[in-house]
Every structure is written in structure tokens, then in C-alpha cells.
PDB file of N, CA and C in Angstrom:
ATOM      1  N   UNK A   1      -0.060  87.593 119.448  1.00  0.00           N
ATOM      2  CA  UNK A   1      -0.002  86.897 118.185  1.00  0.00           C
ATOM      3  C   UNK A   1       1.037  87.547 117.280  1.00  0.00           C
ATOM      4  N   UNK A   2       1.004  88.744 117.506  1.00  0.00           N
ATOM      5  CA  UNK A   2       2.259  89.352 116.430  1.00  0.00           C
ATOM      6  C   UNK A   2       3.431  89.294 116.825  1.00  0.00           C
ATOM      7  N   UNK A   3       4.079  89.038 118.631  1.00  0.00           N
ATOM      8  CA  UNK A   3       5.164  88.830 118.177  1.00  0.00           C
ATOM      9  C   UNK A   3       5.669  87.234 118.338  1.00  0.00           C
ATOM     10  N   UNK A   4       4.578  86.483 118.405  1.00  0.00           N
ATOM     11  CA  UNK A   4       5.284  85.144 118.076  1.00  0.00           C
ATOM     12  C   UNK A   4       5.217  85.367 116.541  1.00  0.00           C
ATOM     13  N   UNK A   5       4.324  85.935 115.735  1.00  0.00           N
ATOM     14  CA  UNK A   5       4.522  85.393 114.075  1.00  0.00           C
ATOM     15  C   UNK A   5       6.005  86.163 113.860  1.00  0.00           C
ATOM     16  N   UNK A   6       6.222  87.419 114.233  1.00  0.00           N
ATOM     17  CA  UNK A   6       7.549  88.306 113.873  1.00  0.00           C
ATOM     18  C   UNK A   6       8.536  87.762 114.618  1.00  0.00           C
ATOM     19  N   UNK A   7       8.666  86.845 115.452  1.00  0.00           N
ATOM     20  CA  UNK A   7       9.896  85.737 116.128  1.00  0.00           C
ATOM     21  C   UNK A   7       9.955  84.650 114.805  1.00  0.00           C
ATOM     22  N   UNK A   8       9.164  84.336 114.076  1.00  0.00           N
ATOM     23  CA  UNK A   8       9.191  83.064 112.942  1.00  0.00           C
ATOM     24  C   UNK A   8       8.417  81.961 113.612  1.00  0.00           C
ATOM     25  N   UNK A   9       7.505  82.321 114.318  1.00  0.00           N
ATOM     26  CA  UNK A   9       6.708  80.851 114.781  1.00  0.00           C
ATOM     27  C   UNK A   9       5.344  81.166 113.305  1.00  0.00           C
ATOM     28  N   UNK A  10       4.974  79.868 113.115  1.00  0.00           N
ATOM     29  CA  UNK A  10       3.678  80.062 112.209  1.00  0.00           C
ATOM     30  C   UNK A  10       1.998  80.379 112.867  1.00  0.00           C
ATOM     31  N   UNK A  11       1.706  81.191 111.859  1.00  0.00           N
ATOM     32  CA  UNK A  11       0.409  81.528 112.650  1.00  0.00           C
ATOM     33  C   UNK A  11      -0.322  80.276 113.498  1.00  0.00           C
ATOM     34  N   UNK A  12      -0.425  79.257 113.051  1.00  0.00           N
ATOM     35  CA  UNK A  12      -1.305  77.968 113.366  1.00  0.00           C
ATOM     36  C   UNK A  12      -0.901  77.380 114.854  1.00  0.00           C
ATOM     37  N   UNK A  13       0.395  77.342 114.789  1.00  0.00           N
ATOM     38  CA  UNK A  13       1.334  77.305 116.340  1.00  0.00           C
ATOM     39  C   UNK A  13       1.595  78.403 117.104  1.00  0.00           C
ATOM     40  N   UNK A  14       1.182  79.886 117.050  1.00  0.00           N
ATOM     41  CA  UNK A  14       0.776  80.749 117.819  1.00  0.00           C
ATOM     42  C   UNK A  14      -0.111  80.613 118.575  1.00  0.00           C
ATOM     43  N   UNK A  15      -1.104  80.313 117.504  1.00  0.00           N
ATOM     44  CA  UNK A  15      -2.735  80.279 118.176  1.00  0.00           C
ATOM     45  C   UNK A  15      -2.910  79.539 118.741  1.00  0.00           C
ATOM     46  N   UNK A  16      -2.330  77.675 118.762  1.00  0.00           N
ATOM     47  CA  UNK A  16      -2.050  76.961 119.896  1.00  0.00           C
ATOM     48  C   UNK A  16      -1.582  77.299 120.613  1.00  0.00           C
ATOM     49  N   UNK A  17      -0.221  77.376 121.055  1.00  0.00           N
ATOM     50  CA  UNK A  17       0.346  78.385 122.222  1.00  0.00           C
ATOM     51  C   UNK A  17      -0.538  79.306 122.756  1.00  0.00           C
ATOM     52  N   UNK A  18      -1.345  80.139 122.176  1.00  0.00           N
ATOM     53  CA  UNK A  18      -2.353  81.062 122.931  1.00  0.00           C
ATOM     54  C   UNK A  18      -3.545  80.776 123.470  1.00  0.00           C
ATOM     55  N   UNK A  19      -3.907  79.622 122.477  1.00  0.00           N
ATOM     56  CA  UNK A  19      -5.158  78.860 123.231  1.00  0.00           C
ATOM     57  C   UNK A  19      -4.345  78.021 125.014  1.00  0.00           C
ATOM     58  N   UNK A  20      -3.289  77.346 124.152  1.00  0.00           N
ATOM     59  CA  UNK A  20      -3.305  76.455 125.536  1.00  0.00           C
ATOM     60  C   UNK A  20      -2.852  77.529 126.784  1.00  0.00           C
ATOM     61  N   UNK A  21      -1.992  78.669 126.525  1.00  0.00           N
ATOM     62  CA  UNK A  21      -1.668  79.723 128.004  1.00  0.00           C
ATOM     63  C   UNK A  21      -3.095  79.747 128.375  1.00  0.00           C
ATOM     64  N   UNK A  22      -3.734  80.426 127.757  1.00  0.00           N
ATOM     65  CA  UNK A  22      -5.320  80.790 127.949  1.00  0.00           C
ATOM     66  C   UNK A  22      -5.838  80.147 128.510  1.00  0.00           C
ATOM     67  N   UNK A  23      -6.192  79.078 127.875  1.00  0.00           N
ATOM     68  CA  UNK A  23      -7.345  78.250 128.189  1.00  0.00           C
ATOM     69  C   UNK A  23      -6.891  77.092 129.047  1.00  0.00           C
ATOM     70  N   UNK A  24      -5.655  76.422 129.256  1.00  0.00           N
ATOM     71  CA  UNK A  24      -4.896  75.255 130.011  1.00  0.00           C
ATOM     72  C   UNK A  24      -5.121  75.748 131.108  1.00  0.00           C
ATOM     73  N   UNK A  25      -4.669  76.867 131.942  1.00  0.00           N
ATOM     74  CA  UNK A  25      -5.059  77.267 133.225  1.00  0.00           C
ATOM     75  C   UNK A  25      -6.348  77.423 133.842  1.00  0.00           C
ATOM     76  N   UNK A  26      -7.581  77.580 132.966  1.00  0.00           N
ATOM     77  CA  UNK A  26      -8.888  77.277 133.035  1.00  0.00           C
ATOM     78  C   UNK A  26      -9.281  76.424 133.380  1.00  0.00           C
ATOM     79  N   UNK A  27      -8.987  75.203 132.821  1.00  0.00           N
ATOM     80  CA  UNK A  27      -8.867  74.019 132.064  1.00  0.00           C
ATOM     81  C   UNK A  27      -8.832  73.307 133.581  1.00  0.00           C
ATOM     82  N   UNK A  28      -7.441  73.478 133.975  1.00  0.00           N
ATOM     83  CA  UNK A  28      -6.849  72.899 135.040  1.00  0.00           C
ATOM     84  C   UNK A  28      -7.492  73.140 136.830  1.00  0.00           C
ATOM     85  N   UNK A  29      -8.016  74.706 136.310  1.00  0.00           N
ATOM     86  CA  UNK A  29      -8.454  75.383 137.587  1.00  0.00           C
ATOM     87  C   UNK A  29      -9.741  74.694 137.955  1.00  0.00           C
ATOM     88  N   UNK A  30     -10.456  74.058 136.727  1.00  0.00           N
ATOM     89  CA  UNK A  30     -12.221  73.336 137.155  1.00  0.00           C
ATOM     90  C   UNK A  30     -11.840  72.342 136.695  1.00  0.00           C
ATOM     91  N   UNK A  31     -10.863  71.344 136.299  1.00  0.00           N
ATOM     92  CA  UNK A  31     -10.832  70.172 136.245  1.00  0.00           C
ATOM     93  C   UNK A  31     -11.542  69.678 135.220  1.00  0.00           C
ATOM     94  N   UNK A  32     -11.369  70.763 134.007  1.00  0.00           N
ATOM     95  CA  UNK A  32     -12.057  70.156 132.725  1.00  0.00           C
ATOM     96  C   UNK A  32     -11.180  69.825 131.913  1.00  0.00           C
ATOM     97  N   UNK A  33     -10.535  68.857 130.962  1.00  0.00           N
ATOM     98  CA  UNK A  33      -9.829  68.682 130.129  1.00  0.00           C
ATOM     99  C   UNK A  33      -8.934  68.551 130.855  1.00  0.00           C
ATOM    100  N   UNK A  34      -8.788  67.459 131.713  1.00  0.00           N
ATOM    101  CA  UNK A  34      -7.447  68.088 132.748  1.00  0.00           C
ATOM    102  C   UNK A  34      -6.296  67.584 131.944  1.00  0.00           C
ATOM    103  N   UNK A  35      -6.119  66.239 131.248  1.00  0.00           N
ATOM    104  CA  UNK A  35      -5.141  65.911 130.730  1.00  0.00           C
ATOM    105  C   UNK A  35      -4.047  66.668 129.514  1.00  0.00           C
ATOM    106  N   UNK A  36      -5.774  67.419 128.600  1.00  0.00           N
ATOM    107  CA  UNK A  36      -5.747  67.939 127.537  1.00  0.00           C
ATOM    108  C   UNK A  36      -4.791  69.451 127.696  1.00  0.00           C
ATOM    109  N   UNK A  37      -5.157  69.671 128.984  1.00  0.00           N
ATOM    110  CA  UNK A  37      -4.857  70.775 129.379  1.00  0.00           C
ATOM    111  C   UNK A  37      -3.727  70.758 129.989  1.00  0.00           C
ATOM    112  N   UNK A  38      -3.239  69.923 130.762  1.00  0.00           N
ATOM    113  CA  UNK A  38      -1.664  69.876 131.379  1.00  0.00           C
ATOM    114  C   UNK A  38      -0.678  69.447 130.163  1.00  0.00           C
ATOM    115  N   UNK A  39      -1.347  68.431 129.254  1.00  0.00           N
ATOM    116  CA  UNK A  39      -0.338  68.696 128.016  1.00  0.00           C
ATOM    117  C   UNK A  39      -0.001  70.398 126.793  1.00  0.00           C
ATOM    118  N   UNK A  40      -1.142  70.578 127.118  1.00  0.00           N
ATOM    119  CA  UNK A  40      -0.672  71.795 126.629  1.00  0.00           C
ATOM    120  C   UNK A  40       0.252  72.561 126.937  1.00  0.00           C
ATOM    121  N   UNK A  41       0.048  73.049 128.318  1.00  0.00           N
ATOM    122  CA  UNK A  41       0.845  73.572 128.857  1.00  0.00           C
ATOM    123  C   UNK A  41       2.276  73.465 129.085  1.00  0.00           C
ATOM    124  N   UNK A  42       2.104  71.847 129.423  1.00  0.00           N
ATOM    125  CA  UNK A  42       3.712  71.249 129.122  1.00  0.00           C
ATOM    126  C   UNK A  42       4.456  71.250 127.839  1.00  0.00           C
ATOM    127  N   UNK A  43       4.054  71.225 126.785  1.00  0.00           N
ATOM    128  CA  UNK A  43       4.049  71.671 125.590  1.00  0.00           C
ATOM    129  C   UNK A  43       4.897  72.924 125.537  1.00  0.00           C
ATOM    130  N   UNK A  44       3.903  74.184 125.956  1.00  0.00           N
ATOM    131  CA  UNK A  44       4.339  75.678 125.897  1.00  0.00           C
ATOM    132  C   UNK A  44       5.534  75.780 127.085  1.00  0.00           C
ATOM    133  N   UNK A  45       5.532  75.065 127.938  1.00  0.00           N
ATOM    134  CA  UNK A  45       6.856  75.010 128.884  1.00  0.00           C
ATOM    135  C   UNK A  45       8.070  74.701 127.910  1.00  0.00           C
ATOM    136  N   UNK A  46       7.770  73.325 127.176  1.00  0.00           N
ATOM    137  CA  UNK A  46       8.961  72.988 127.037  1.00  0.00           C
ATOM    138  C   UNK A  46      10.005  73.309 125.871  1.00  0.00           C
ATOM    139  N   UNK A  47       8.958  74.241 125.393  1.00  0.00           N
ATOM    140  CA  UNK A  47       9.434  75.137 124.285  1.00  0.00           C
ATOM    141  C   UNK A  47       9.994  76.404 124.286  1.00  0.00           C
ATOM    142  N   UNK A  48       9.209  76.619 125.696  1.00  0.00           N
ATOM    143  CA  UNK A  48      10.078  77.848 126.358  1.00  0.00           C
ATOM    144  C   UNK A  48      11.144  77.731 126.676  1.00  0.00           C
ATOM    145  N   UNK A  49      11.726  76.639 127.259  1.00  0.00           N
ATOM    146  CA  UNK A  49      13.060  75.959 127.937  1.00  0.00           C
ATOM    147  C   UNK A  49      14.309  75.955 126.681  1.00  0.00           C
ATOM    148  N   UNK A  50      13.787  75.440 125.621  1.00  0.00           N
ATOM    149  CA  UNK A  50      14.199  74.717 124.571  1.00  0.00           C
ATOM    150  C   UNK A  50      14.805  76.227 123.763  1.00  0.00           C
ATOM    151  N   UNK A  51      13.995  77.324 123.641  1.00  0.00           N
ATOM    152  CA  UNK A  51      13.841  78.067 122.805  1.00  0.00           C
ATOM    153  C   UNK A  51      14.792  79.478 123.331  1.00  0.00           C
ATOM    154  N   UNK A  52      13.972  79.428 124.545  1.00  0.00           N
ATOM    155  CA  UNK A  52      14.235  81.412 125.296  1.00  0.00           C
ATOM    156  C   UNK A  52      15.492  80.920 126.776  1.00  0.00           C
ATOM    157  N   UNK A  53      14.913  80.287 127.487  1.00  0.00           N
ATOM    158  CA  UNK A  53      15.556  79.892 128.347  1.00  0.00           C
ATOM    159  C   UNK A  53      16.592  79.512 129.043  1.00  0.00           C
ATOM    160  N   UNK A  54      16.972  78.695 127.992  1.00  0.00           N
ATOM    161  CA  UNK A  54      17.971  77.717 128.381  1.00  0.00           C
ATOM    162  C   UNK A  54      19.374  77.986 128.611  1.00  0.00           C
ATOM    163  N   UNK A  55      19.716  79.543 127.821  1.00  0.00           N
ATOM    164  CA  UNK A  55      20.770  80.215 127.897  1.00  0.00           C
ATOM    165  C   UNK A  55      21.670  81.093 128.857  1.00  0.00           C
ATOM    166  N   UNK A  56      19.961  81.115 130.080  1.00  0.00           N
ATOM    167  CA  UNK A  56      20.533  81.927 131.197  1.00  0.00           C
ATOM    168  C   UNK A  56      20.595  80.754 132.142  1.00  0.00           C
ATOM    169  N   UNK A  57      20.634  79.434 132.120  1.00  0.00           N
ATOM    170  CA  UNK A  57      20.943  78.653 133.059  1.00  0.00           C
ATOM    171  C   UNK A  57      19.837  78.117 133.717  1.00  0.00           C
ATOM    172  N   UNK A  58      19.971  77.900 134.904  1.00  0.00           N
ATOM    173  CA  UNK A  58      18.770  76.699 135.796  1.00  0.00           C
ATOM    174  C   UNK A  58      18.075  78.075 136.564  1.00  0.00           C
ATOM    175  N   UNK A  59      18.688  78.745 137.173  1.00  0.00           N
ATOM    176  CA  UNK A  59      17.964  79.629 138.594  1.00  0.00           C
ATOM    177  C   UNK A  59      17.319  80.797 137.912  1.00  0.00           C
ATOM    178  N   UNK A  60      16.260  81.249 138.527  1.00  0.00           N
ATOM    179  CA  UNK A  60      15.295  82.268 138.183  1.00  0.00           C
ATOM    180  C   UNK A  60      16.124  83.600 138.781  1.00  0.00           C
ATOM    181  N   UNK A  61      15.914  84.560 137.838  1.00  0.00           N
ATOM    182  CA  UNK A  61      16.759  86.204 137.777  1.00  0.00           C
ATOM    183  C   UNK A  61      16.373  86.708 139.370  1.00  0.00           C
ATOM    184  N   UNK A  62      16.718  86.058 140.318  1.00  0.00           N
ATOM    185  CA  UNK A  62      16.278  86.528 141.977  1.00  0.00           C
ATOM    186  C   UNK A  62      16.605  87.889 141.963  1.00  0.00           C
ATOM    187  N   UNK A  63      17.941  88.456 141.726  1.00  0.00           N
ATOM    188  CA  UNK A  63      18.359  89.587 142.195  1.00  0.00           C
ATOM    189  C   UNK A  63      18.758  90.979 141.456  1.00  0.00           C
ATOM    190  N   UNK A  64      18.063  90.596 139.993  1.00  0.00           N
ATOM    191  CA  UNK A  64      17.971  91.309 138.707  1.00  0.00           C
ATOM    192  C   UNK A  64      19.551  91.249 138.454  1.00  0.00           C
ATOM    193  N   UNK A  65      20.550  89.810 138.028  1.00  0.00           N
ATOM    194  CA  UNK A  65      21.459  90.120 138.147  1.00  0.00           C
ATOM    195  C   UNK A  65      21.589  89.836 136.289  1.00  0.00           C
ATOM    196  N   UNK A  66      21.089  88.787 136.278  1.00  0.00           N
ATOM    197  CA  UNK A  66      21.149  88.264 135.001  1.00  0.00           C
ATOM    198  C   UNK A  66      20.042  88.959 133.905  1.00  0.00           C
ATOM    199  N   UNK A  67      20.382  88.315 132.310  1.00  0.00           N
ATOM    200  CA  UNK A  67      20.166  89.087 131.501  1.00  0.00           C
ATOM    201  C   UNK A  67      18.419  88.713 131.796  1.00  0.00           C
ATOM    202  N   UNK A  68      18.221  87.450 132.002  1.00  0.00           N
ATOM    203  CA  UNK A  68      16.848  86.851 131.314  1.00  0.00           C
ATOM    204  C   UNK A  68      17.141  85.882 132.780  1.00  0.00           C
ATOM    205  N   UNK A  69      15.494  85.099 132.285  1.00  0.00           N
ATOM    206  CA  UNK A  69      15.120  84.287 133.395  1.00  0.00           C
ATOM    207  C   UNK A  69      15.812  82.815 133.267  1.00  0.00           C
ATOM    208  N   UNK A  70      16.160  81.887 133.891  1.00  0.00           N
ATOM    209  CA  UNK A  70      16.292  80.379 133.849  1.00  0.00           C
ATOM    210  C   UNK A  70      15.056  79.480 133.608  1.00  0.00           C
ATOM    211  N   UNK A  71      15.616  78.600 133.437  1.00  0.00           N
ATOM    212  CA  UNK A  71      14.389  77.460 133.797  1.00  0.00           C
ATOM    213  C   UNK A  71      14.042  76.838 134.473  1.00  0.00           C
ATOM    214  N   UNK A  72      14.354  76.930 135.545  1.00  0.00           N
ATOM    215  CA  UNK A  72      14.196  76.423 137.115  1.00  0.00           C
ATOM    216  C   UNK A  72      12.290  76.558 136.973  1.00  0.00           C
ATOM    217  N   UNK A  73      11.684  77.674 136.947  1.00  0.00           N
ATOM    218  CA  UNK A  73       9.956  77.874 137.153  1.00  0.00           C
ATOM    219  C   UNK A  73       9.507  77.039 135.832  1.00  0.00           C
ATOM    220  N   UNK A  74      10.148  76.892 134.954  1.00  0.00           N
ATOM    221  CA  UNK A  74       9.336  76.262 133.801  1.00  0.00           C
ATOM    222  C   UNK A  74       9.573  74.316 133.755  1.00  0.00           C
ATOM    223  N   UNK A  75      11.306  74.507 134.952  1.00  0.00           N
ATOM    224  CA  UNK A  75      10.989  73.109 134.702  1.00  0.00           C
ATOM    225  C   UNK A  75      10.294  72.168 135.977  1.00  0.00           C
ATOM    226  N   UNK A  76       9.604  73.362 136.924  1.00  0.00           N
ATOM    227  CA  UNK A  76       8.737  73.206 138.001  1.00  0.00           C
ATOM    228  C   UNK A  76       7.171  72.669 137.364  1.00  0.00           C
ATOM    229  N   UNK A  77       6.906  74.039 136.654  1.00  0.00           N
ATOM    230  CA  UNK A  77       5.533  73.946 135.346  1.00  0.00           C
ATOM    231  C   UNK A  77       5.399  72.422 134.758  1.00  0.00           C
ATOM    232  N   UNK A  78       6.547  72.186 134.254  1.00  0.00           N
ATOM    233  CA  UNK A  78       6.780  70.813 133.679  1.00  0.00           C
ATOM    234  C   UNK A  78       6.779  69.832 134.210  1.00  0.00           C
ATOM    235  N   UNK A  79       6.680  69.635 135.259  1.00  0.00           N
ATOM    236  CA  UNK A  79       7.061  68.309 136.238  1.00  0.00           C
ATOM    237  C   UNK A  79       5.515  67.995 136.452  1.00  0.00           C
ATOM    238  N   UNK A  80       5.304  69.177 136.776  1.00  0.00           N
ATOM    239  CA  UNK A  80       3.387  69.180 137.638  1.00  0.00           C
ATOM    240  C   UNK A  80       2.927  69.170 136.477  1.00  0.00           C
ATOM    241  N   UNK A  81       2.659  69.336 135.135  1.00  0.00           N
ATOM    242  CA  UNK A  81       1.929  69.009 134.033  1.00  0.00           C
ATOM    243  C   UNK A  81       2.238  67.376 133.532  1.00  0.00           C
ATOM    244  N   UNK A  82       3.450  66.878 133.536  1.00  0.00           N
ATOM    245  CA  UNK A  82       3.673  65.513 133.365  1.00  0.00           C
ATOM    246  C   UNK A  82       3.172  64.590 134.240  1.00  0.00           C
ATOM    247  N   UNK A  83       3.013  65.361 135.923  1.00  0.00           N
ATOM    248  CA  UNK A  83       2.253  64.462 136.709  1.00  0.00           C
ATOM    249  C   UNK A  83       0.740  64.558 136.457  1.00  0.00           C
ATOM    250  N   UNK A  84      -0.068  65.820 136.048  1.00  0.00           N
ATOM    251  CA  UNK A  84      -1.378  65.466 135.819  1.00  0.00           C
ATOM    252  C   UNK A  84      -1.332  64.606 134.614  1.00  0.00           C
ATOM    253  N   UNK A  85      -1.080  64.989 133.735  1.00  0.00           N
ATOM    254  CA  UNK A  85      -0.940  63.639 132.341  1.00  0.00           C
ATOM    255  C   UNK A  85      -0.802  62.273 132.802  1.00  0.00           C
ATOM    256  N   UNK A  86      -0.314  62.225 133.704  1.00  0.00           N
ATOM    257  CA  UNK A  86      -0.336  60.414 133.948  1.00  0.00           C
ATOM    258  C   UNK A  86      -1.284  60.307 135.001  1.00  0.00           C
ATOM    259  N   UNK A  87      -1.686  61.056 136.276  1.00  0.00           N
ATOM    260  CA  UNK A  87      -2.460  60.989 137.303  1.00  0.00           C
ATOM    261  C   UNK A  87      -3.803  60.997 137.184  1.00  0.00           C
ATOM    262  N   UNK A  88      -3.994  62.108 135.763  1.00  0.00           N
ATOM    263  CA  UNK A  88      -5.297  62.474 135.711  1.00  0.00           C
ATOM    264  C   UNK A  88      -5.993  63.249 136.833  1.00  0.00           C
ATOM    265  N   UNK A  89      -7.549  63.726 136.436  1.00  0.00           N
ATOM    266  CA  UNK A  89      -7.874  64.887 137.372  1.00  0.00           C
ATOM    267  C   UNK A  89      -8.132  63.996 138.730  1.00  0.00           C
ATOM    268  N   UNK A  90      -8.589  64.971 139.913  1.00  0.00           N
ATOM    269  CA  UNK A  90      -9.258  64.092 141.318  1.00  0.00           C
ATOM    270  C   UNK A  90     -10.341  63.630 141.022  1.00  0.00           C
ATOM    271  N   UNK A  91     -10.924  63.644 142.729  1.00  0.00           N
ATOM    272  CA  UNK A  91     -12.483  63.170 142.451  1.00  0.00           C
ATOM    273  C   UNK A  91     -13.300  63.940 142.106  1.00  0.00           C
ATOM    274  N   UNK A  92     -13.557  65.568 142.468  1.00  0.00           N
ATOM    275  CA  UNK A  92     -13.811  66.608 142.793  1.00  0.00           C
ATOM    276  C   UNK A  92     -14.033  67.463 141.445  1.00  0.00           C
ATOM    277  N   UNK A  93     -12.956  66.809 140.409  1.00  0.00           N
ATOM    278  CA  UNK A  93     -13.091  67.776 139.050  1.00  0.00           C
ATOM    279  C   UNK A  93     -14.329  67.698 138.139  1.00  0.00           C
ATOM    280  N   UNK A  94     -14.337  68.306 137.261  1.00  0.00           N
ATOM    281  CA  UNK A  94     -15.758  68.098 136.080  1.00  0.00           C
ATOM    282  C   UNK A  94     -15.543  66.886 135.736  1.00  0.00           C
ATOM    283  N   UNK A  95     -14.155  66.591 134.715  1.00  0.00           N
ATOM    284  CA  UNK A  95     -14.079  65.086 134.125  1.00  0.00           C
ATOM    285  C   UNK A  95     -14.181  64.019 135.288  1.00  0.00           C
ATOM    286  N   UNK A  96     -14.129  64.293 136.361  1.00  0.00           N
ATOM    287  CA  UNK A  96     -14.803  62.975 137.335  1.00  0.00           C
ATOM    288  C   UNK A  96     -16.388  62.872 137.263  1.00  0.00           C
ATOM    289  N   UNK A  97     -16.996  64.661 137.540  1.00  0.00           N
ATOM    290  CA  UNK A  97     -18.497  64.609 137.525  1.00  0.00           C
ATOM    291  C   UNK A  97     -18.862  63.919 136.044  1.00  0.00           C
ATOM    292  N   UNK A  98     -18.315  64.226 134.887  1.00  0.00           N
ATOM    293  CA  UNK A  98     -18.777  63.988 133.448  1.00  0.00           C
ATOM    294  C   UNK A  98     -18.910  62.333 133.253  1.00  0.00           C
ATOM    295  N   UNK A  99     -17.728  62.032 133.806  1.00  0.00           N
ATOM    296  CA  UNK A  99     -17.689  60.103 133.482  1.00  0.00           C
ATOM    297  C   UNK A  99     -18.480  59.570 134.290  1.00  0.00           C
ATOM    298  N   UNK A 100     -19.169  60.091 135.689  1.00  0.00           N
ATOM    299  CA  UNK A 100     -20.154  59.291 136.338  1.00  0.00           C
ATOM    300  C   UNK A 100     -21.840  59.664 135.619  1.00  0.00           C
TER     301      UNK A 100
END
């Protein structure tokens, strides 16, 4: 939390960002909130991309050559969170057990 507020993010959008890292992978792992939860995440991806990322290019730091990482893994993160958002969870998840 302190160093997104000392980067200039506001407390209120920290604590989102920290809920959804947190809790989106939870979320996703038992198939609760699945939608709620892959948007989050896609969310915190695409801000990462937007924000930290985008400067070292597409490919991930393989060979410790570069300064920082790409976005190649975040725009992997992103693809598979845009597909649960439209797919929704399986059969198998809670929000399937909850709606029957």
C-alpha cells in the first residue's frame, strides 16, 4: 500500500488493486465471482502494461538482459481474463453450484 500511494496512485485505487491481486486469484481458483474476478485482474494487468511495462517492449527479461520486464506475461494474463469475462465460470465452479 505504501508504495503504490508514494508512486501517486490514490489510496482508494490501491486498495482495489490489492483486493483484486489478492482476492481475483482466489476468486478464480474456486470459481467464485468468476467474472468479478477476471475483471479485476484484467484491470490490474492492463494498467500494468499501460503504466510500468510498456517501455521495455513485448518479450519477458529471459536472459537478465534488459532493464525491466515486457508485456508479453501480462498480455497473456489479459487475454485469459477477457476470455473468462465473456465465457463465464464451468460447470464445476461455486457460481454454477450457487445458480442451481
Amino acid at each position: 500500500m505504501g508504495f503504490m500511494t508514494k508512486s501517486g496512485i490514490p489510496g482508494p485505487l490501491a486498495v482495489l488493486a490489492i483486493m483484486a491481486e489478492f482476492l481475483g486469484p482466489l476468486g478464480l481458483a474456486v470459481g467464485l465471482l468468476t467474472r468479478v474476478a477476471a475483471l479485476g485482474i484484467g484491470v490490474v494487468m492492463l494498467v500494468a502494461i499501460v503504466t510500468v511495462h510498456r517501455q521495455h517492449g513485448f518479450f519477458m527479461n529471459w536472459f537478465g538482459i534488459q532493464q525491466g520486464e515486457g508485456v508479453e506475461y501480462h498480455l497473456l494474463a489479459l487475454g485469459l481474463a477477457i476470455v473468462l469475462i465473456l465465457s463465464g465460470p464451468g460447470v464445476w465452479s461455486m457460481d454454477a453450484l450457487f445458480a442451481h
